[in-house]
C-alpha atoms as a PDB file:
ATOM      1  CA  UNK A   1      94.791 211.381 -73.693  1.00  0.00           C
ATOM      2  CA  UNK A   2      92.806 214.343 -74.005  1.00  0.00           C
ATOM      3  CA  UNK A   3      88.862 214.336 -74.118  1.00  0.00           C
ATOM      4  CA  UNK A   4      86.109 216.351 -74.541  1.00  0.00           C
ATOM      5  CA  UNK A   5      82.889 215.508 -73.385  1.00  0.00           C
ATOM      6  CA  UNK A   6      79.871 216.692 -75.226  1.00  0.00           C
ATOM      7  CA  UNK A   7      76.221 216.266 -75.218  1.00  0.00           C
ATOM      8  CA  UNK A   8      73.101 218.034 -74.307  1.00  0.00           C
ATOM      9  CA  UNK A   9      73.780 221.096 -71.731  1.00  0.00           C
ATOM     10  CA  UNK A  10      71.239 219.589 -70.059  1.00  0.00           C
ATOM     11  CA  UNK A  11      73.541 216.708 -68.519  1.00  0.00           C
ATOM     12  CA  UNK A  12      75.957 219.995 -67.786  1.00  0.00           C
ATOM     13  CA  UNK A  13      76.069 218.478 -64.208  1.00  0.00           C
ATOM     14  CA  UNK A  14      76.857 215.270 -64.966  1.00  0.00           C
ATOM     15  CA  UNK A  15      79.691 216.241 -67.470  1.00  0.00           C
ATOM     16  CA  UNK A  16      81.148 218.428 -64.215  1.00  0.00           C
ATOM     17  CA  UNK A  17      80.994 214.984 -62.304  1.00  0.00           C
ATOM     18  CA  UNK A  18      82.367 212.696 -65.526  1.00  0.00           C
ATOM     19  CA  UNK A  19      85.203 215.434 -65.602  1.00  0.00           C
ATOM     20  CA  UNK A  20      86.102 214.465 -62.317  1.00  0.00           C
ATOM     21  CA  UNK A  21      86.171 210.595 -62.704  1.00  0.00           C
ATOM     22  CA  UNK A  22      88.055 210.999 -65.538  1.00  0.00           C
ATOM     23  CA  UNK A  23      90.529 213.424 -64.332  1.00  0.00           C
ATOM     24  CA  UNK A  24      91.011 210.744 -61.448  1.00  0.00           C
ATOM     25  CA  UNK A  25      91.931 208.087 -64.275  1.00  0.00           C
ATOM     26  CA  UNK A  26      94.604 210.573 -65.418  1.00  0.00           C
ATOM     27  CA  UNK A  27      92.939 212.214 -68.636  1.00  0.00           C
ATOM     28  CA  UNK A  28      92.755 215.644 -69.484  1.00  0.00           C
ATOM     29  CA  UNK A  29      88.829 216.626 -70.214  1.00  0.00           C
ATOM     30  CA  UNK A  30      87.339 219.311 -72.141  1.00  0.00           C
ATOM     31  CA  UNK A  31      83.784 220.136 -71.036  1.00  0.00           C
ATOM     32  CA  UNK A  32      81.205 223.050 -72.593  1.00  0.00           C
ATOM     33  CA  UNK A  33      81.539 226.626 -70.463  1.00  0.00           C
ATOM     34  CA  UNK A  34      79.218 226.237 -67.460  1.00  0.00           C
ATOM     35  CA  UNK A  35      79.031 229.855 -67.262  1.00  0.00           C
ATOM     36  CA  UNK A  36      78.660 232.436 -69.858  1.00  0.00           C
ATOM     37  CA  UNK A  37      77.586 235.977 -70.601  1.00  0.00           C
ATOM     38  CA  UNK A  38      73.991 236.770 -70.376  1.00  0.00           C
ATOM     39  CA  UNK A  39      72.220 239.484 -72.343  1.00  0.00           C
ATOM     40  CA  UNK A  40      74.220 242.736 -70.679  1.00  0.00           C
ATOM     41  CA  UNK A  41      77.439 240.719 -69.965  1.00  0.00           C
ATOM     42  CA  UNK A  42      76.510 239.533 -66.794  1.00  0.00           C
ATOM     43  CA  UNK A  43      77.579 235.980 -66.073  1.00  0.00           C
ATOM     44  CA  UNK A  44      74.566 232.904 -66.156  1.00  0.00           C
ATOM     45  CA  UNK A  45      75.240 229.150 -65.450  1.00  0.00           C
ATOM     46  CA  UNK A  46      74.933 227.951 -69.550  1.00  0.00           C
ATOM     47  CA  UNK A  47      71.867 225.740 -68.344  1.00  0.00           C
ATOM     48  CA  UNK A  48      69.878 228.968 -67.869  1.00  0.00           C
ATOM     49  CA  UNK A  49      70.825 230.241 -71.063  1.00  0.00           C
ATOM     50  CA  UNK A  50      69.877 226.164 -71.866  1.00  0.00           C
ATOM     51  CA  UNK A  51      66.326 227.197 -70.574  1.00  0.00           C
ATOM     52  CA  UNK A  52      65.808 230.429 -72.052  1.00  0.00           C
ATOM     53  CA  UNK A  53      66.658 229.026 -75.777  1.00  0.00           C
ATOM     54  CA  UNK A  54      64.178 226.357 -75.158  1.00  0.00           C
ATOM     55  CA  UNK A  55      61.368 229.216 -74.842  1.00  0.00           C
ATOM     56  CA  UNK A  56      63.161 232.391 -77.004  1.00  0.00           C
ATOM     57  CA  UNK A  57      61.605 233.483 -80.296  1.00  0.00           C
ATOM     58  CA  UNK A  58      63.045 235.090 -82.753  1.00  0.00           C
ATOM     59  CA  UNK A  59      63.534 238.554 -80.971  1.00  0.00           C
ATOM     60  CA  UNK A  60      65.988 237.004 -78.797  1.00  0.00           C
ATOM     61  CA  UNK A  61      69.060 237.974 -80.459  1.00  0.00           C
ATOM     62  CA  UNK A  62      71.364 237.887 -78.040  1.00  0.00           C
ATOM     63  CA  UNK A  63      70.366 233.992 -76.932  1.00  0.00           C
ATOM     64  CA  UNK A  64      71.052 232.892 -80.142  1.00  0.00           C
ATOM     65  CA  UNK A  65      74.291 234.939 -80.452  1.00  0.00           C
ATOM     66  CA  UNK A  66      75.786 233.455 -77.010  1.00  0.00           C
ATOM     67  CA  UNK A  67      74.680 230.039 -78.542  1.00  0.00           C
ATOM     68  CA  UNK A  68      76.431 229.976 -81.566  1.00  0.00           C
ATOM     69  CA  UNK A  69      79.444 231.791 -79.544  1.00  0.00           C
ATOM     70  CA  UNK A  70      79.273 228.590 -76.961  1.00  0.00           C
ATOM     71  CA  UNK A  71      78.926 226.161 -80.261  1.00  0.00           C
ATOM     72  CA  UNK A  72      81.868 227.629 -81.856  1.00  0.00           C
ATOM     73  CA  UNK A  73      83.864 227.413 -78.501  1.00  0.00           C
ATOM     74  CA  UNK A  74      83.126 223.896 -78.110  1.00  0.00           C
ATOM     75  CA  UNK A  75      83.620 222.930 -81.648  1.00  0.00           C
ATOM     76  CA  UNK A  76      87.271 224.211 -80.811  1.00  0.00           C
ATOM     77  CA  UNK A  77      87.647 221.766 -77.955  1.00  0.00           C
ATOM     78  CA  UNK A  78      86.524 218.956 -79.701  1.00  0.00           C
ATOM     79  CA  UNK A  79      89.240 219.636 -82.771  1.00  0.00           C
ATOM     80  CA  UNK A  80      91.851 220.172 -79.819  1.00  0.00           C
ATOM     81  CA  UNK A  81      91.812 216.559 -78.540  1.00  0.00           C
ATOM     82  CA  UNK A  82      92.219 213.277 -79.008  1.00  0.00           C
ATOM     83  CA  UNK A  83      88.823 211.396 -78.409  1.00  0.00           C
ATOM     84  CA  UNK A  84      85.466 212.950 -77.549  1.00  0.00           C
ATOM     85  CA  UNK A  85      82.987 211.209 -75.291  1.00  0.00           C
ATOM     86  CA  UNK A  86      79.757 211.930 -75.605  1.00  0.00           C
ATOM     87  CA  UNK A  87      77.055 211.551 -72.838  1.00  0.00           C
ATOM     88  CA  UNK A  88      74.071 210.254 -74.649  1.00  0.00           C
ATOM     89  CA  UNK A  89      71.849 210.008 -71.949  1.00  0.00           C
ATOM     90  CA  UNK A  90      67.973 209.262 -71.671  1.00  0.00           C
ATOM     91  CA  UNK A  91      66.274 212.654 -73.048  1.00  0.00           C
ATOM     92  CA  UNK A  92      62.697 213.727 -74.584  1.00  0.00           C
ATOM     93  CA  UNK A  93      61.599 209.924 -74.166  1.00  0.00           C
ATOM     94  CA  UNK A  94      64.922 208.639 -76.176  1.00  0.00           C
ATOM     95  CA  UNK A  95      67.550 206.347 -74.624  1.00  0.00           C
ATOM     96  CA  UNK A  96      71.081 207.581 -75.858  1.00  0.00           C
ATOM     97  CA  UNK A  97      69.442 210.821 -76.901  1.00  0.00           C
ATOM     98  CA  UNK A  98      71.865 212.992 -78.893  1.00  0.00           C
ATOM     99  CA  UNK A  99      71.304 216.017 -80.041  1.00  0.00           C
ATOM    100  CA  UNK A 100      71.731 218.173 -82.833  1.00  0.00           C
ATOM    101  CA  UNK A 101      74.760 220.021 -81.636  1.00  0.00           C
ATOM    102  CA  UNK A 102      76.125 217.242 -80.263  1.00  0.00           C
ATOM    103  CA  UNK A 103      75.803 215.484 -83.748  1.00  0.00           C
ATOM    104  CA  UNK A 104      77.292 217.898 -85.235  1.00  0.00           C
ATOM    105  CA  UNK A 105      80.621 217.889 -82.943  1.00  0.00           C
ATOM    106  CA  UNK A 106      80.712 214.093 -83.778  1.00  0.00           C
ATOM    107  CA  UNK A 107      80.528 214.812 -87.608  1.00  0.00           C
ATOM    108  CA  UNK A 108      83.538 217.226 -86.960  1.00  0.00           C
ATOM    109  CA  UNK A 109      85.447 214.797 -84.611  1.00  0.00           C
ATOM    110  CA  UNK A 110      84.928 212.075 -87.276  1.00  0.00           C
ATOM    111  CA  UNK A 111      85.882 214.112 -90.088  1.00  0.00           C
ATOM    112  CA  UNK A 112      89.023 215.006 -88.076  1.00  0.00           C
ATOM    113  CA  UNK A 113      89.644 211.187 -87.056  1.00  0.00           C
ATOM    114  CA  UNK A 114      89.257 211.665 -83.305  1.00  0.00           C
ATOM    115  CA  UNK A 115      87.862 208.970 -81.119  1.00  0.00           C
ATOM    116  CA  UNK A 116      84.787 208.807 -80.727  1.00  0.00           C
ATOM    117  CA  UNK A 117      83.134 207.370 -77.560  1.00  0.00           C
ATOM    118  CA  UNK A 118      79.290 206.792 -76.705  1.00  0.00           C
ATOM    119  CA  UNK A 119      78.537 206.819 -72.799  1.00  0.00           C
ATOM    120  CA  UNK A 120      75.912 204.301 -74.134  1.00  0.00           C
ATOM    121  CA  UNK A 121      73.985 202.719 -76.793  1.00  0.00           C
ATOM    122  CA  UNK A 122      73.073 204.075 -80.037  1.00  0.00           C
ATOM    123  CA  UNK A 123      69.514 205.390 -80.198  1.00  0.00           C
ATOM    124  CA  UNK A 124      67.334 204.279 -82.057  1.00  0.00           C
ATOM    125  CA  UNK A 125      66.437 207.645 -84.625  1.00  0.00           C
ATOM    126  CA  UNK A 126      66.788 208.971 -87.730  1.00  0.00           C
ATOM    127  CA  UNK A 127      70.154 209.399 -87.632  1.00  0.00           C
ATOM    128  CA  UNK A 128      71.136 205.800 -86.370  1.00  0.00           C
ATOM    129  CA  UNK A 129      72.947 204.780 -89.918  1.00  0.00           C
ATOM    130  CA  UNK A 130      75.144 208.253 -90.058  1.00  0.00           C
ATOM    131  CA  UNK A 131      76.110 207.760 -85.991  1.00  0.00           C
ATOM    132  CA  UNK A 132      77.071 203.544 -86.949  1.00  0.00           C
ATOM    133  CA  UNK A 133      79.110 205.171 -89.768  1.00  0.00           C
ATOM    134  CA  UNK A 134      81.474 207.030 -87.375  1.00  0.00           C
ATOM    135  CA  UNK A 135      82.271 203.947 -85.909  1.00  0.00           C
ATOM    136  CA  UNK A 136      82.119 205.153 -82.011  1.00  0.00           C
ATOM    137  CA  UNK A 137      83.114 202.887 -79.677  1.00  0.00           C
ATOM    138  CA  UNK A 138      80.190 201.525 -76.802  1.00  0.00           C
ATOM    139  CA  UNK A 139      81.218 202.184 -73.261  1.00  0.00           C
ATOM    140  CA  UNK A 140      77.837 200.554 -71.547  1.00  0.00           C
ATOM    141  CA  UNK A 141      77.924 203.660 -69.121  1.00  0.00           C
ATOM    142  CA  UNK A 142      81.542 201.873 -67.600  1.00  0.00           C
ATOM    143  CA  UNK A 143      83.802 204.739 -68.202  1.00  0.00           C
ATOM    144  CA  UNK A 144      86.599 202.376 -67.516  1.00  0.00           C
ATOM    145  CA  UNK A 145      86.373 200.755 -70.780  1.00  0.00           C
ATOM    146  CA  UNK A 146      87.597 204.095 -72.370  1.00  0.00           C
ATOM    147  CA  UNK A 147      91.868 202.483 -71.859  1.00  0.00           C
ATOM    148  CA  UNK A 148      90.547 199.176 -73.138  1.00  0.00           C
ATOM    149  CA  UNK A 149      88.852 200.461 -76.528  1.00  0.00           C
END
C-alpha cells in the first residue's frame, strides 16, 4: 500500500521519522518536499518557508507562490495513493490539530475514496461533523493498527 502522510509542516520532522517506521513495515510513503526553492531559487528546508508564511504580508509574493506550488505538489501525492495518514498532532492548544491544508487534502482523498487514517483522535472544532463524515479510521498514535483497519 501506498501512503501519504500529511499534516501541518510543522510535524515535517516527525513525518521524516513516520516515513521511516512505515517504510520498515513495507509501505511506500509520500511525505510534503522538505526542501524547496526560496525567493531567488535557492533551496530552504519547507519549515523555514513554514516560518516565514506565518509572519509574510501581503508583499510577499513569492511565499505565497512556493506555497500554493508545495499545496499543489502534495495534493498530487495524496490522489497518487492508496490511503493518506494524517498526523494530527497537539498544535495551537488543540489535540489532533488539523489544519486547513491538511483538511483540504482529506476532502480530496475522500472525494477520491482513499483511506483515510488519523494518527489520533478527532479534535474537537468546528469542523468535527465534516472530518466524522469522511469516515477516517483511529490509529491511537499505534501505527501498527494501519494492516488491521
Amino acid at each position: 500500500m501506498k501512503i501519504t502522510l500529511c499534516g501541518s509542516i510543522a510535524f515535517i520532522d516527525e513525518m521524516q521519522s513516520v516515513k521511516k517506521q512505515l517504510e520498515a513495515l513495507g509501505y511506500e510513503v509520500e511525505i510534503p518536499d522538505p526542501e524547496v526553492k526560496g525567493k531567488n531559487g535557492e533551496v530552504i528546508l519547507s519549515k523555514d518557508l513554514y516560518e516565514l508564511r506565518k509572519n509574510a504580508d501581503g508583499k510577499n509574493d513569492w511565499i505565497w507562490e512556493r506555497n500554493g506550488e508545495g499545496m499543489k505538489s502534495h495534493l498530487q501525492k495524496v490522489a497518487g495513493t492508496d490511503a493518506i495518514l494524517v498526523l494530527n498532532h497537539h498544535k495551537n492548544g488543540i489535540n489532533g490539530y488539523i489544519g486547513a491544508n491538511t483538511f483540504l487534502e482529506m476532502g480530496l482523498a475522500f472525494h477520491l475514496n482513499k483511506k483515510i487514517y488519523l494518527l489520533h483522535p478527532i479534535p474537537e472544532a468546528a469542523y468535527e461533523e465534516e472530518v466524522r463524515g469522511m469516515n477516517p479510521s483511529i490509529l491511537n498514535g499505534d501505527l501498527d493498527a494501519i494492516g488491521n483497519l
